[in-house]
PDB file of N, CA and C in Angstrom:
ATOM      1  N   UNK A   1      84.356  -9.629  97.713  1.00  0.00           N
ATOM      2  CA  UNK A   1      83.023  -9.984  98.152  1.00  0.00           C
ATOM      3  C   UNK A   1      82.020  -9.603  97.056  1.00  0.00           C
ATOM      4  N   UNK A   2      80.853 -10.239  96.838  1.00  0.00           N
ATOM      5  CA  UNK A   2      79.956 -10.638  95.935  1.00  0.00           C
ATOM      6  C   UNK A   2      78.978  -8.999  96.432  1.00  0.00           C
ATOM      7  N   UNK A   3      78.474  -8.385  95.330  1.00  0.00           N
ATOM      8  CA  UNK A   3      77.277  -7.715  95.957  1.00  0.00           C
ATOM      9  C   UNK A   3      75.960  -7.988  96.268  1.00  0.00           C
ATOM     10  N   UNK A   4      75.294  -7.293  97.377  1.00  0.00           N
ATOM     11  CA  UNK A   4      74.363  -8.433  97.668  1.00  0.00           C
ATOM     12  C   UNK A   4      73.031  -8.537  96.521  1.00  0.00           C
ATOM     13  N   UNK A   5      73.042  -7.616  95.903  1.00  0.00           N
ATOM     14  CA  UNK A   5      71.825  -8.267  94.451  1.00  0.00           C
ATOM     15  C   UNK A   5      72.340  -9.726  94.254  1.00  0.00           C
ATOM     16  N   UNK A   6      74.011 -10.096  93.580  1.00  0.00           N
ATOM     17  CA  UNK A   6      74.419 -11.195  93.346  1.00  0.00           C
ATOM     18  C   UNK A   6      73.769 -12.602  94.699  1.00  0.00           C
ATOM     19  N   UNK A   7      74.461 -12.094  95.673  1.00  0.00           N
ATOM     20  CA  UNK A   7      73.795 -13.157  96.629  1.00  0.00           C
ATOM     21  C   UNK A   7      72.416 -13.375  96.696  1.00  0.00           C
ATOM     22  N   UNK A   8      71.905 -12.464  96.948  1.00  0.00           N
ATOM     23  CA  UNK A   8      70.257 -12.609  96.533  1.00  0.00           C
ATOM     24  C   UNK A   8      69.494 -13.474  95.757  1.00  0.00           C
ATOM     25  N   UNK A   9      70.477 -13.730  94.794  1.00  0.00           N
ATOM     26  CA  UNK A   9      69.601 -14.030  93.187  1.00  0.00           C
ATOM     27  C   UNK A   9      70.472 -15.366  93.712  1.00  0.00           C
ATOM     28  N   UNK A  10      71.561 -15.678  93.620  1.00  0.00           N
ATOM     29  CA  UNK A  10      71.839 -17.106  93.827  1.00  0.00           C
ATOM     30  C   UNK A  10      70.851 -17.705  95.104  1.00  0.00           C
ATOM     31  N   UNK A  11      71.070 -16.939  96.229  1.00  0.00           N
ATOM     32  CA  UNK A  11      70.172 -17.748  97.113  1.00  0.00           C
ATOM     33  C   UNK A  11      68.374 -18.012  96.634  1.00  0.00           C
ATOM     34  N   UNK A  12      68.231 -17.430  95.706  1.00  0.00           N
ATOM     35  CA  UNK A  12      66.497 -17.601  95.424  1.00  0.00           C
ATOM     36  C   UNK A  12      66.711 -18.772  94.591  1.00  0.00           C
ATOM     37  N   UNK A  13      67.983 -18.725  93.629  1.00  0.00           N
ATOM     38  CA  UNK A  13      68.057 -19.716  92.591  1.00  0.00           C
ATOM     39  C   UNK A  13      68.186 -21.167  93.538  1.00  0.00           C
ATOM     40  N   UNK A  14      69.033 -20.935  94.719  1.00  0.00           N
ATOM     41  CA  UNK A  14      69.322 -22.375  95.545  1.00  0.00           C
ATOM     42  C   UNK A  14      67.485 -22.919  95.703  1.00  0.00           C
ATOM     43  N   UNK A  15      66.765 -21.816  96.288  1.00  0.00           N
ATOM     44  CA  UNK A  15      65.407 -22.164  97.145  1.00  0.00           C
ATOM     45  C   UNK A  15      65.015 -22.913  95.981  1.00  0.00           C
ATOM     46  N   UNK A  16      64.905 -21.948  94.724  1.00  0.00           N
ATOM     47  CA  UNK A  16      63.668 -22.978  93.463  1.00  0.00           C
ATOM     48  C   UNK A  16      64.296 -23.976  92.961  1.00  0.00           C
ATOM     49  N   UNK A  17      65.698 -24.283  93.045  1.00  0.00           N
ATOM     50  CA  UNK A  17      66.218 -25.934  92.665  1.00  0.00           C
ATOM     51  C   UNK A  17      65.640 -26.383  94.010  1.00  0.00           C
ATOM     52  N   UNK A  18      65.797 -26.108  94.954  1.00  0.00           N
ATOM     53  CA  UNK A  18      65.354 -27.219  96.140  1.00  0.00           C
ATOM     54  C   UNK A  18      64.073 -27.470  95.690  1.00  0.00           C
ATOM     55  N   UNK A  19      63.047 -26.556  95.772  1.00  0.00           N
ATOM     56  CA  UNK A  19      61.892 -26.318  95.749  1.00  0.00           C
ATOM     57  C   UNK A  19      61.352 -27.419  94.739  1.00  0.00           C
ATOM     58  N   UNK A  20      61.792 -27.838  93.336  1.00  0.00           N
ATOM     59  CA  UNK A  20      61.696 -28.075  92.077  1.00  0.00           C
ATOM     60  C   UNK A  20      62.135 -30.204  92.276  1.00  0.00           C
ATOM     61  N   UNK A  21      63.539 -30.096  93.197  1.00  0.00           N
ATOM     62  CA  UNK A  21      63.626 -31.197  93.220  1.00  0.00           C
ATOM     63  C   UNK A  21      62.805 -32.099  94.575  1.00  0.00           C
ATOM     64  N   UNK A  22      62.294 -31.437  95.705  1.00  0.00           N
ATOM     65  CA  UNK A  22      61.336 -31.698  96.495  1.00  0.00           C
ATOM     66  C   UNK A  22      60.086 -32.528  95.913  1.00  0.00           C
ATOM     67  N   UNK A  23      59.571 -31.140  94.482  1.00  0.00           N
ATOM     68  CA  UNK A  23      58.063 -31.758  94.164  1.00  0.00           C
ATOM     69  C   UNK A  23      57.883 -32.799  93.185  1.00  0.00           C
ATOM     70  N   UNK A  24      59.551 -33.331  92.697  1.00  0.00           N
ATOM     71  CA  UNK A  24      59.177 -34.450  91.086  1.00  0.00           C
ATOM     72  C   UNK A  24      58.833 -35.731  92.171  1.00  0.00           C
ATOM     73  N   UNK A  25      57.821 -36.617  91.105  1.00  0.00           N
ATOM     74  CA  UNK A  25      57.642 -37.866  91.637  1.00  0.00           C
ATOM     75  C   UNK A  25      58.396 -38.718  91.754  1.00  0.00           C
ATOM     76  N   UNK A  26      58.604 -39.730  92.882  1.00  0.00           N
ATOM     77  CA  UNK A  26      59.885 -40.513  93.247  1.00  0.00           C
ATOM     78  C   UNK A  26      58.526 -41.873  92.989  1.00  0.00           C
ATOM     79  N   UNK A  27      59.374 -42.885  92.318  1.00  0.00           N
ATOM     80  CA  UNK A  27      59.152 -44.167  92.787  1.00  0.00           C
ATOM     81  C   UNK A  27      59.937 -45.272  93.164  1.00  0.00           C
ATOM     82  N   UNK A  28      58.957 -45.927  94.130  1.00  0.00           N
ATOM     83  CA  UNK A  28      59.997 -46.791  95.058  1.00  0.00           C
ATOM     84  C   UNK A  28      59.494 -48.249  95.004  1.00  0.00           C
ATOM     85  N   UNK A  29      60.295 -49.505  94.265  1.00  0.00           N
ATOM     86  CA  UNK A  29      59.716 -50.178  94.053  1.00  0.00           C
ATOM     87  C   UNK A  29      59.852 -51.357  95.054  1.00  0.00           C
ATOM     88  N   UNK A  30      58.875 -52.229  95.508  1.00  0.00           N
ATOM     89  CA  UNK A  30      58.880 -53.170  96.574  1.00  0.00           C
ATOM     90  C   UNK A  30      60.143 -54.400  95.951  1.00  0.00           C
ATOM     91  N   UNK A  31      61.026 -54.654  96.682  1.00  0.00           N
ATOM     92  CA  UNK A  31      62.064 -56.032  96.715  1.00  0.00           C
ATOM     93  C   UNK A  31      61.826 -56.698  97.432  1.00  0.00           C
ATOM     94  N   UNK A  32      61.534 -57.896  97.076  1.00  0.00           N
ATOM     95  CA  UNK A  32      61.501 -59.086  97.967  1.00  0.00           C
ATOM     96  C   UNK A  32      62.908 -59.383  98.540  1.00  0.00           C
ATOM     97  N   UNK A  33      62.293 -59.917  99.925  1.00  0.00           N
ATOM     98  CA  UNK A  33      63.911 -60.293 100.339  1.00  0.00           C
ATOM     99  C   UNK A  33      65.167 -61.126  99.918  1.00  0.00           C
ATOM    100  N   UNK A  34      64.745 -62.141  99.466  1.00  0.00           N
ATOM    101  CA  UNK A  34      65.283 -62.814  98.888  1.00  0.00           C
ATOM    102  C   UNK A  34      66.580 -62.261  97.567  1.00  0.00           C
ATOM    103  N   UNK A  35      65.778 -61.063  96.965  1.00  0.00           N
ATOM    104  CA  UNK A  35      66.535 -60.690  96.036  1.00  0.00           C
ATOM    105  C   UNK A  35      67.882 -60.458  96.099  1.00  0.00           C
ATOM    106  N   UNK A  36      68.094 -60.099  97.127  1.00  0.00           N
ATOM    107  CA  UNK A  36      69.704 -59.529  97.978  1.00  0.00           C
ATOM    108  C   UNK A  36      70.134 -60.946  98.186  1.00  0.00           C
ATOM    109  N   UNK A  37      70.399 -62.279  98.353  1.00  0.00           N
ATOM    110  CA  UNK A  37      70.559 -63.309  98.724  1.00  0.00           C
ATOM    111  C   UNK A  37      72.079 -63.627  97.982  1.00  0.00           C
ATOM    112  N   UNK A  38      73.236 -63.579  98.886  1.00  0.00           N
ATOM    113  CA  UNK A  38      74.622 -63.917  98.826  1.00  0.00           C
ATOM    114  C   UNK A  38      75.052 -65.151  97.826  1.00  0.00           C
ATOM    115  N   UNK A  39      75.579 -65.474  96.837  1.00  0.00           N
ATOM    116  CA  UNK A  39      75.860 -66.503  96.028  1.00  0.00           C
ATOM    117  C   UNK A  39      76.527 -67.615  97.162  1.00  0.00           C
ATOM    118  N   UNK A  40      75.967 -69.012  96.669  1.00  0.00           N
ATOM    119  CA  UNK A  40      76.993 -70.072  97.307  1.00  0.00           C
ATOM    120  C   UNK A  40      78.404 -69.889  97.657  1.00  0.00           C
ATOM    121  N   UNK A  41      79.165 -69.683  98.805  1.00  0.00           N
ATOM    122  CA  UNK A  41      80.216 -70.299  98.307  1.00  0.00           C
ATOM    123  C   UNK A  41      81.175 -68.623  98.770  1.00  0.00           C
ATOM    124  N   UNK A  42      80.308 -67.455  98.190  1.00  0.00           N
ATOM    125  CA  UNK A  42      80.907 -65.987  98.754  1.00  0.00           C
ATOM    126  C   UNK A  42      81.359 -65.762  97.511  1.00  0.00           C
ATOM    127  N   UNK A  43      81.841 -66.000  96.574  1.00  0.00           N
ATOM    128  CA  UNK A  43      82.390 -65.539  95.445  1.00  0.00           C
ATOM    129  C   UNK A  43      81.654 -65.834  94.221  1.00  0.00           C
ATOM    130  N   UNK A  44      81.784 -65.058  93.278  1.00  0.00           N
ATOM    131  CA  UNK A  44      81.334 -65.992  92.095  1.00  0.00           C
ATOM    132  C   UNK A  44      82.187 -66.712  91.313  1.00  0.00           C
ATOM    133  N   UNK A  45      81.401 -68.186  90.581  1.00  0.00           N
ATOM    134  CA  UNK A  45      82.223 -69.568  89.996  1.00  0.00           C
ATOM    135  C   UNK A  45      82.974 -68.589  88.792  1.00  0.00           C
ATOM    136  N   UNK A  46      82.196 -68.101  88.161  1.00  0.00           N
ATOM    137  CA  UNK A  46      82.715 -68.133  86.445  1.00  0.00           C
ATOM    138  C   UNK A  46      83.097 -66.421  86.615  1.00  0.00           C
ATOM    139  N   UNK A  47      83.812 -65.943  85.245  1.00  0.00           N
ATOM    140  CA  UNK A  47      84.460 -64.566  85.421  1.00  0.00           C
ATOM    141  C   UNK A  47      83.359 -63.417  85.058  1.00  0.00           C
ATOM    142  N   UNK A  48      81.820 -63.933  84.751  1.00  0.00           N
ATOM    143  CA  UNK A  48      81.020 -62.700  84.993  1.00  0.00           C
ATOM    144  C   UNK A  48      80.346 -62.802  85.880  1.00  0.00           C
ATOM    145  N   UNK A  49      80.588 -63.786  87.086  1.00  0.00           N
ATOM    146  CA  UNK A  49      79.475 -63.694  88.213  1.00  0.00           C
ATOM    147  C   UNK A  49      78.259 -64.253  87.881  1.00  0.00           C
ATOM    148  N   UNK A  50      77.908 -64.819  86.970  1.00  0.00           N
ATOM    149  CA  UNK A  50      76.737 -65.476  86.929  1.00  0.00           C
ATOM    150  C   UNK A  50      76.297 -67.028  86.897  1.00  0.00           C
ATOM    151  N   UNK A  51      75.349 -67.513  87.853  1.00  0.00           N
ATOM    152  CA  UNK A  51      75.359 -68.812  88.133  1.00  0.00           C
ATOM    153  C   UNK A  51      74.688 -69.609  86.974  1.00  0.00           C
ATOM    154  N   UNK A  52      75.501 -70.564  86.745  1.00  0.00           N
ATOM    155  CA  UNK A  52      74.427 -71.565  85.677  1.00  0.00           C
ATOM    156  C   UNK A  52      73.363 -71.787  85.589  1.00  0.00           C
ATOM    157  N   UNK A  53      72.047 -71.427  84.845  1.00  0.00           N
ATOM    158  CA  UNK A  53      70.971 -71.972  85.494  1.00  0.00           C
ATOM    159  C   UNK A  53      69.751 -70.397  85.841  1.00  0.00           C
ATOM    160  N   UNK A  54      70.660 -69.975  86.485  1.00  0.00           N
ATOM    161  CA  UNK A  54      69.904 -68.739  87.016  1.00  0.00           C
ATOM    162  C   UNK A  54      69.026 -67.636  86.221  1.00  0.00           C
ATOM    163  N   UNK A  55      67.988 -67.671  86.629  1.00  0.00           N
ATOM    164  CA  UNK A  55      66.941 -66.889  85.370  1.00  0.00           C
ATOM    165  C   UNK A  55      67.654 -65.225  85.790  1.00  0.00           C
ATOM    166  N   UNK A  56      67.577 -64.666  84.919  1.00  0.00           N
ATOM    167  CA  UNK A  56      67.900 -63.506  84.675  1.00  0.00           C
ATOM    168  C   UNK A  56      66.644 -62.223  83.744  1.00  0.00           C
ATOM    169  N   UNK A  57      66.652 -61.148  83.607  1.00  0.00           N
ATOM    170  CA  UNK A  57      65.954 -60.533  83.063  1.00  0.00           C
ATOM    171  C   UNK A  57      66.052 -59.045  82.541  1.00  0.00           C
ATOM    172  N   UNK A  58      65.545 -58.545  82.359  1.00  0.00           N
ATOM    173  CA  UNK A  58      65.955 -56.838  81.583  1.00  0.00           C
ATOM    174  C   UNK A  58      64.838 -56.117  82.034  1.00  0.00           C
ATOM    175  N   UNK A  59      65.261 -55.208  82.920  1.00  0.00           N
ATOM    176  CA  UNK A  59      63.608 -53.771  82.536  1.00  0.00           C
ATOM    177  C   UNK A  59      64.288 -52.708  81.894  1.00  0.00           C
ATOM    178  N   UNK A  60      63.600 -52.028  80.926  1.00  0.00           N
ATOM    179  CA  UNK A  60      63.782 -50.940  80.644  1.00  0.00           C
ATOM    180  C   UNK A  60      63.034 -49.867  80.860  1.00  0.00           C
ATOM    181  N   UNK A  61      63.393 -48.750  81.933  1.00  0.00           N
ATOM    182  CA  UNK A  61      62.742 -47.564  81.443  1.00  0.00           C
ATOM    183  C   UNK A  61      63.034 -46.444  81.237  1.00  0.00           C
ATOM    184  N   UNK A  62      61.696 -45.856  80.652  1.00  0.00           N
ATOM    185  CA  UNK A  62      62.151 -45.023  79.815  1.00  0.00           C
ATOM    186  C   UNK A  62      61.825 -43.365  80.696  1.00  0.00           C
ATOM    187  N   UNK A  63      62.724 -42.597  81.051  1.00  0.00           N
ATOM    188  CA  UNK A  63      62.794 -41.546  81.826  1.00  0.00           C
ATOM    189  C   UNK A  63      62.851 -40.274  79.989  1.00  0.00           C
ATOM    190  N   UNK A  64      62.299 -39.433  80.918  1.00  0.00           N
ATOM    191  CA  UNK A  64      62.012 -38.088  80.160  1.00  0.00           C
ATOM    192  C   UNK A  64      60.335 -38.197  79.624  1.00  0.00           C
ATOM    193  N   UNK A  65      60.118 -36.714  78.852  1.00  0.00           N
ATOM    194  CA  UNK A  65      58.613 -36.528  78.309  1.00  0.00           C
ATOM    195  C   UNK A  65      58.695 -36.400  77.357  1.00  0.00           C
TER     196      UNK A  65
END
């Protein structure tokens, strides 16, 4: 068994990770419904899943300070 200084200090360490991941900012971005919308057919035609035609796009961001 652990002595209790040891438990102590881990349980304060648990509170300020909780504490720490509680206060960062979350963002949540609006999806239209549509976006989720099942391909023709249930499968995809070609071997990367992507339909002919279909606009496609890239975001990048950039996480850290």
């Amino acid at each position: 068994m652990l002595p209790p200084f040891i438990i102590d200090q881990i349980r304060r360490r648990e509170e300020v990770d909780h504490f720490r991941r509680d206060q960062q900012p979350r963002l949540e971005l609006p999806m239209p419904m549509d976006a989720y919308r099942p391909l023709p057919g249930g499968e995809p035609s070609s071997g990367d899943g992507v339909e002919p035609g279909l606009e496609r796009g890239v975001i990048i961001v950039e996480l850290g300070g």
